[in-house]
PDB file of N, CA and C in Angstrom:
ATOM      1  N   UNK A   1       0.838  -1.179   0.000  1.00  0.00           N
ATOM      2  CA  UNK A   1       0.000   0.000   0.000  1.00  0.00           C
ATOM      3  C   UNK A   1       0.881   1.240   0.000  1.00  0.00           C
ATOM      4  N   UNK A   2       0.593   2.013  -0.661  1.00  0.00           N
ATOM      5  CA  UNK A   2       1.488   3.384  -0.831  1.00  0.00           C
ATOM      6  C   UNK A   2       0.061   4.413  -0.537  1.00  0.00           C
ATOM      7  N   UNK A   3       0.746   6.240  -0.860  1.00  0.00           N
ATOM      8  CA  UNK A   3      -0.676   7.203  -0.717  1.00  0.00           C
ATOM      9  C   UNK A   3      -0.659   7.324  -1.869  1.00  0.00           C
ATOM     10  N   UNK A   4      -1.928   7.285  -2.270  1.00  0.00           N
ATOM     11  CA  UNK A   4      -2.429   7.358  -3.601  1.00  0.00           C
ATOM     12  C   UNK A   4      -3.352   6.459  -4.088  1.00  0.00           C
ATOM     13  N   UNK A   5      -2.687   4.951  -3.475  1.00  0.00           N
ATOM     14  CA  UNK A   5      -3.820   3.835  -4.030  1.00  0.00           C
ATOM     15  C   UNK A   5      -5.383   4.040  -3.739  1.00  0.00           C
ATOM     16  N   UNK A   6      -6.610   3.539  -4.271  1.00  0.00           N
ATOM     17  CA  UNK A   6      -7.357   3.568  -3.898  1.00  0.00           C
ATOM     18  C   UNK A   6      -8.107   2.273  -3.336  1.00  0.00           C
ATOM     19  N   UNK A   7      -8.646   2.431  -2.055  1.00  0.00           N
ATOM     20  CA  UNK A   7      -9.057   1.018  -1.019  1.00  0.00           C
ATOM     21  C   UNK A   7      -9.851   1.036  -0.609  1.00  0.00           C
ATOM     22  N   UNK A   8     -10.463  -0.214  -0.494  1.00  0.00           N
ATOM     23  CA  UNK A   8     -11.894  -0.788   0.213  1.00  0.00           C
ATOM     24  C   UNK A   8     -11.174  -0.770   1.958  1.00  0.00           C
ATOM     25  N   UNK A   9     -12.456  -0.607   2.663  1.00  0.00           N
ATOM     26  CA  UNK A   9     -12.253  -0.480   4.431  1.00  0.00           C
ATOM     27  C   UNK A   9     -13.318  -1.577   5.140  1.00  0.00           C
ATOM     28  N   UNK A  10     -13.180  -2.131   5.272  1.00  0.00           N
ATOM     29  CA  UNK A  10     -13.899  -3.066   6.354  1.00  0.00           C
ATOM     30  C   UNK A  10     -14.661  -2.256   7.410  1.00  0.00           C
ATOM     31  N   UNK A  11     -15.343  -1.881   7.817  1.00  0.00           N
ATOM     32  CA  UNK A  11     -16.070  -1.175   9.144  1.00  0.00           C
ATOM     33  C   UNK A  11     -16.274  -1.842   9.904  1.00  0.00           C
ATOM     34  N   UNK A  12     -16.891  -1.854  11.233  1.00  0.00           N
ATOM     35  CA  UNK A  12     -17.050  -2.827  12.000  1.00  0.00           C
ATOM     36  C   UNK A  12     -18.936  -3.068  12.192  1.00  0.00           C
ATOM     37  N   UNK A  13     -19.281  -4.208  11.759  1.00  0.00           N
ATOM     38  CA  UNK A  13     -20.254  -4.987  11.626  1.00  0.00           C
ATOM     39  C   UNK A  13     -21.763  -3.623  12.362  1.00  0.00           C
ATOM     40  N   UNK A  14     -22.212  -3.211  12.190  1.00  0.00           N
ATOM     41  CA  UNK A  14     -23.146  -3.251  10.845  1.00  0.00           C
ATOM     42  C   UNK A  14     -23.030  -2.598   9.471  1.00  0.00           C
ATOM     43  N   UNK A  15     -21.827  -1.345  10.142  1.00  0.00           N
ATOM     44  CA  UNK A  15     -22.070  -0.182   9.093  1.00  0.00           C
ATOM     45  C   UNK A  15     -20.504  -1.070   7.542  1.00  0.00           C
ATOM     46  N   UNK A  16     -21.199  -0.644   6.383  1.00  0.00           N
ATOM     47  CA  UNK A  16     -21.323  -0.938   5.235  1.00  0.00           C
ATOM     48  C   UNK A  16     -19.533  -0.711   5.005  1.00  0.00           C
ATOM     49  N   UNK A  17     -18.832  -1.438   4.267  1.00  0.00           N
ATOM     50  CA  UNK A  17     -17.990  -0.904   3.725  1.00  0.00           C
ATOM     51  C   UNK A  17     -17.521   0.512   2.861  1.00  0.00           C
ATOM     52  N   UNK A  18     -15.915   0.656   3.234  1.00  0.00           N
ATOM     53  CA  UNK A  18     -16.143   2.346   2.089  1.00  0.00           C
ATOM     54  C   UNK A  18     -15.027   2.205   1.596  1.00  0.00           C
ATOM     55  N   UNK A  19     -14.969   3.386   0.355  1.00  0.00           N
ATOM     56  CA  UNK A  19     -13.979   3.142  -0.580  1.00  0.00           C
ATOM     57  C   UNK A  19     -13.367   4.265  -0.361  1.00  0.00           C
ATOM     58  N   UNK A  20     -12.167   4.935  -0.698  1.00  0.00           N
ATOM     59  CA  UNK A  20     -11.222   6.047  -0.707  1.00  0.00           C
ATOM     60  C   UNK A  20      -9.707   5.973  -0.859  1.00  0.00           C
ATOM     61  N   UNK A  21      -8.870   7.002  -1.295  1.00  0.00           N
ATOM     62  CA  UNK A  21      -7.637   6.855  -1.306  1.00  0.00           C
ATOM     63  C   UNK A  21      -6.907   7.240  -0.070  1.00  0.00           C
ATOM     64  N   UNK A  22      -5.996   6.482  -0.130  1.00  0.00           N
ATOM     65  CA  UNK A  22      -4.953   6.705   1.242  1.00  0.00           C
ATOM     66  C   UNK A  22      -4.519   8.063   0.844  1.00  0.00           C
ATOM     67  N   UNK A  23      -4.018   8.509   2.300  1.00  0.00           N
ATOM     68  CA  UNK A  23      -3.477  10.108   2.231  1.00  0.00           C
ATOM     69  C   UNK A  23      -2.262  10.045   3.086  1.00  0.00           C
ATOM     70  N   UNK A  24      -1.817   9.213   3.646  1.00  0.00           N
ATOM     71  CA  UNK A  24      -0.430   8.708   4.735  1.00  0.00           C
ATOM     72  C   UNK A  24      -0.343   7.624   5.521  1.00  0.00           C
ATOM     73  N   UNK A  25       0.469   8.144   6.227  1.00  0.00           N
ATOM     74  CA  UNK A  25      -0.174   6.730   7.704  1.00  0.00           C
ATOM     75  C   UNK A  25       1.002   7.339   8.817  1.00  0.00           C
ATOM     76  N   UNK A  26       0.472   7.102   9.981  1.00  0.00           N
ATOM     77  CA  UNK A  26       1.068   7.253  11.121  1.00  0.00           C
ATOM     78  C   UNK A  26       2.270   7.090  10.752  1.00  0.00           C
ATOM     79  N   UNK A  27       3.346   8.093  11.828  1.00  0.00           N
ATOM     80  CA  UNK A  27       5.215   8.608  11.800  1.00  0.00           C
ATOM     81  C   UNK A  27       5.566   7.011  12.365  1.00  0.00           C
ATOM     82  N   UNK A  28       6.975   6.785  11.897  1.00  0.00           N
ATOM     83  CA  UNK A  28       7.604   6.075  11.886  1.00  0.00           C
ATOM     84  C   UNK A  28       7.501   5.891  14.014  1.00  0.00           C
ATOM     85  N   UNK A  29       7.488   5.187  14.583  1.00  0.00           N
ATOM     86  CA  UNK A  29       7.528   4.981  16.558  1.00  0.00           C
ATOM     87  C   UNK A  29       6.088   5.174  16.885  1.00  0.00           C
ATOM     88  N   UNK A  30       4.914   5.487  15.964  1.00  0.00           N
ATOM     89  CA  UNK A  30       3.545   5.613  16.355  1.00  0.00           C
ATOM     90  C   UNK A  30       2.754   4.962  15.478  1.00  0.00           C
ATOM     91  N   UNK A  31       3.181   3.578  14.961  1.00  0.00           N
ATOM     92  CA  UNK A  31       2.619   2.405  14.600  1.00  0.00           C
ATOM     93  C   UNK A  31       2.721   2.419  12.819  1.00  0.00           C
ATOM     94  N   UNK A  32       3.673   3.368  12.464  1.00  0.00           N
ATOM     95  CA  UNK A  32       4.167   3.354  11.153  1.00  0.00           C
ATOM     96  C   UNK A  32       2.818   3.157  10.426  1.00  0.00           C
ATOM     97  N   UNK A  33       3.538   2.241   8.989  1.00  0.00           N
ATOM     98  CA  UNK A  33       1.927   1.425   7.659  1.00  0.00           C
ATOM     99  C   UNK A  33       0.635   0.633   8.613  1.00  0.00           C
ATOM    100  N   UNK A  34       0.590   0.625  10.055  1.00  0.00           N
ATOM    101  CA  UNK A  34      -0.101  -0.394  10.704  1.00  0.00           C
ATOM    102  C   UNK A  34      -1.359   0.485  10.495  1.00  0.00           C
ATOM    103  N   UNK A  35      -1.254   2.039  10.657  1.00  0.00           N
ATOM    104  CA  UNK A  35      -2.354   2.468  10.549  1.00  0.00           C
ATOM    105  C   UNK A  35      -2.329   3.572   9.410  1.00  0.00           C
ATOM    106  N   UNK A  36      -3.271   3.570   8.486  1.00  0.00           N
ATOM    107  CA  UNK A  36      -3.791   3.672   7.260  1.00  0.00           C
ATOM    108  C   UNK A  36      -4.421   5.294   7.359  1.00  0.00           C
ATOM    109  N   UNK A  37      -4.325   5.815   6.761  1.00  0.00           N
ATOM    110  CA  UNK A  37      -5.034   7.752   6.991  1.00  0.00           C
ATOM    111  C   UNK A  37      -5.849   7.447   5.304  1.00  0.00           C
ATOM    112  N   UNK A  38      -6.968   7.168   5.559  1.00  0.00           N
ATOM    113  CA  UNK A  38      -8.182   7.165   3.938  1.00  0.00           C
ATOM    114  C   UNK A  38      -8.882   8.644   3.971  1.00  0.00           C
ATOM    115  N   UNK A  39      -8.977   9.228   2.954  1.00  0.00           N
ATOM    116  CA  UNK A  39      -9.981  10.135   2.498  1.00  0.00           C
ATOM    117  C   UNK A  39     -11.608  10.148   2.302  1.00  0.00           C
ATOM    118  N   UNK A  40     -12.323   9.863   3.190  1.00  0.00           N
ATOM    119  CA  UNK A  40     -13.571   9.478   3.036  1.00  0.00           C
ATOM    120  C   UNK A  40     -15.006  10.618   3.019  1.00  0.00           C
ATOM    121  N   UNK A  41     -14.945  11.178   2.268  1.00  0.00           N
ATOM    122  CA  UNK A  41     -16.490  11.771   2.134  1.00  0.00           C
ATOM    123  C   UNK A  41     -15.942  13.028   2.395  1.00  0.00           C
ATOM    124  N   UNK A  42     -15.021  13.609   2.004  1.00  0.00           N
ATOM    125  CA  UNK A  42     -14.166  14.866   3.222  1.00  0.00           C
ATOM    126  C   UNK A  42     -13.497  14.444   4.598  1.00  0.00           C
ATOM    127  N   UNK A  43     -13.637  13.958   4.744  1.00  0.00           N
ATOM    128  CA  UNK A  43     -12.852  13.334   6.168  1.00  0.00           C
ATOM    129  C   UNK A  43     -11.777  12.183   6.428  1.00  0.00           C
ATOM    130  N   UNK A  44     -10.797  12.888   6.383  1.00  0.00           N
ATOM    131  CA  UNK A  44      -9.554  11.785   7.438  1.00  0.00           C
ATOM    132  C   UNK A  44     -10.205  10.601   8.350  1.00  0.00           C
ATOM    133  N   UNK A  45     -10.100   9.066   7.661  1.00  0.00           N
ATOM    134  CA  UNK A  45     -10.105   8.581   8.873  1.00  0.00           C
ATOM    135  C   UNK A  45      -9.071   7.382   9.133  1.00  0.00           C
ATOM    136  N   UNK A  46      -8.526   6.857  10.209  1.00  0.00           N
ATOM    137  CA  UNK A  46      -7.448   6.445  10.209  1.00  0.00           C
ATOM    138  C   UNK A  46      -8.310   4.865  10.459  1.00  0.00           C
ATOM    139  N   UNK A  47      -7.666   3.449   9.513  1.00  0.00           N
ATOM    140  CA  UNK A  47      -7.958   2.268   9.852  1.00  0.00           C
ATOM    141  C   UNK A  47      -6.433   1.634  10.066  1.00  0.00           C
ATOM    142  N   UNK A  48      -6.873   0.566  10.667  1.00  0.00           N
ATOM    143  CA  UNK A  48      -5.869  -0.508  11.014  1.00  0.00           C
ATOM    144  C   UNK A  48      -5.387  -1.885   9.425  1.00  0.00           C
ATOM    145  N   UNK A  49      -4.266  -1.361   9.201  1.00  0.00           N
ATOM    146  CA  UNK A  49      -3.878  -2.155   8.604  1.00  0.00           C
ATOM    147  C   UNK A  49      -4.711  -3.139   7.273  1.00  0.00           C
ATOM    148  N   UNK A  50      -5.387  -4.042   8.897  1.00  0.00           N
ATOM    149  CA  UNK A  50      -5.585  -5.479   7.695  1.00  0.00           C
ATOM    150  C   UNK A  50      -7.105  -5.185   8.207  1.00  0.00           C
ATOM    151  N   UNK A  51      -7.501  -4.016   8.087  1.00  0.00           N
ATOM    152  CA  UNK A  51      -8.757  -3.461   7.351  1.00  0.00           C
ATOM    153  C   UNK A  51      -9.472  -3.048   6.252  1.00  0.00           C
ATOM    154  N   UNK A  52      -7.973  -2.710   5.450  1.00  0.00           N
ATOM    155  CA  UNK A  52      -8.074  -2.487   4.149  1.00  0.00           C
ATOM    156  C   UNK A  52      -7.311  -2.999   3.082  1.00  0.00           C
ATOM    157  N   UNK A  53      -8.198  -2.779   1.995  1.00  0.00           N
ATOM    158  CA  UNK A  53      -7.676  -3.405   0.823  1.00  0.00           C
ATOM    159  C   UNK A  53      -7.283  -2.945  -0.326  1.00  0.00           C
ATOM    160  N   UNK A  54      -6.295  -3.096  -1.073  1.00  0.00           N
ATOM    161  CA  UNK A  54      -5.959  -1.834  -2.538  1.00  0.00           C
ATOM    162  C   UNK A  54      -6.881  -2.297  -3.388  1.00  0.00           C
ATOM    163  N   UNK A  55      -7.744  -1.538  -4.246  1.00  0.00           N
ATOM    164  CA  UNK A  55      -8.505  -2.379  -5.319  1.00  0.00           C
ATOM    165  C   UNK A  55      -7.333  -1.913  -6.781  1.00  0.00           C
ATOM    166  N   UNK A  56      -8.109  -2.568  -7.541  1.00  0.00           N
ATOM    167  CA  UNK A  56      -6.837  -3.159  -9.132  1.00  0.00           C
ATOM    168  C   UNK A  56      -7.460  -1.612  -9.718  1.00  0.00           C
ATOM    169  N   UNK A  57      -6.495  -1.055 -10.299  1.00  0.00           N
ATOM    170  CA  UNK A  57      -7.322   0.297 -10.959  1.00  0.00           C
ATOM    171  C   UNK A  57      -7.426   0.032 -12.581  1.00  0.00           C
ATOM    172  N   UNK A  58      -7.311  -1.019 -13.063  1.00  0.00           N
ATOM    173  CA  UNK A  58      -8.412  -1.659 -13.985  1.00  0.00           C
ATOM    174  C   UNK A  58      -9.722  -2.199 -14.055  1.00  0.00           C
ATOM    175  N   UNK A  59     -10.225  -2.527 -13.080  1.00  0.00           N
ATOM    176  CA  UNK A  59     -11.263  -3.085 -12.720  1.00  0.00           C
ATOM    177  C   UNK A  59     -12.327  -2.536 -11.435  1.00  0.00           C
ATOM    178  N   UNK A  60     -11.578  -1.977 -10.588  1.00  0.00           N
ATOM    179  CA  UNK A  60     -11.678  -1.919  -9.303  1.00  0.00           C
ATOM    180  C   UNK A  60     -12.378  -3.085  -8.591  1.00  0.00           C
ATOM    181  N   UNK A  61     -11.678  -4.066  -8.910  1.00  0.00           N
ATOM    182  CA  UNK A  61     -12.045  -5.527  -7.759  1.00  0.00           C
ATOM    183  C   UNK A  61     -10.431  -5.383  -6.948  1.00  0.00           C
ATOM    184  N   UNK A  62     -10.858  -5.991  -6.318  1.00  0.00           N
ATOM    185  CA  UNK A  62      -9.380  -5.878  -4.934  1.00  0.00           C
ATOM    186  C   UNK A  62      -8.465  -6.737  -5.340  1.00  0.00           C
ATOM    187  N   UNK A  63      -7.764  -6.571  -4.661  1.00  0.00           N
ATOM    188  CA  UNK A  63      -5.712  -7.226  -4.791  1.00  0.00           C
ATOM    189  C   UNK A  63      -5.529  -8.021  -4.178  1.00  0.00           C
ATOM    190  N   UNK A  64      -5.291  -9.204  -4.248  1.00  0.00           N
ATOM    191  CA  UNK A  64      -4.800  -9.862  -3.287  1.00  0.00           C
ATOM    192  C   UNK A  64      -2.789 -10.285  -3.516  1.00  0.00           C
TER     193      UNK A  64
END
């Protein structure tokens, strides 16, 4: 994952998945790539890692 890609977010059970591009991630001693900074609707929000997913920017189905 780099900033720029664009990624699916897992939410936590009920509310719906969301899509957006990364914008950073936490400084290197404050949990580095673990936590994710997405662009969502206007708003910064920070997920954990293996919450999100890069989708293929041919298709937009996800990466594994």
């Amino acid at each position: 994952m780099k900033v720029g890609d664009l990624v699916i977010c897992q939410r936590h059970h009920p509310l719906p998945p969301v899509k957006g591009p990364i914008v950073g991630f936490n400084k290197r001693g404050e949990g580095g790539k673990e936590y994710v900074h997405i662009l969502i609707d206007g708003k910064i929000e920070v997920f954990m890692c293996f919450m999100v997913e890069v989708l293929n920017k041919n298709n937009c189905e996800v990466e594994r």
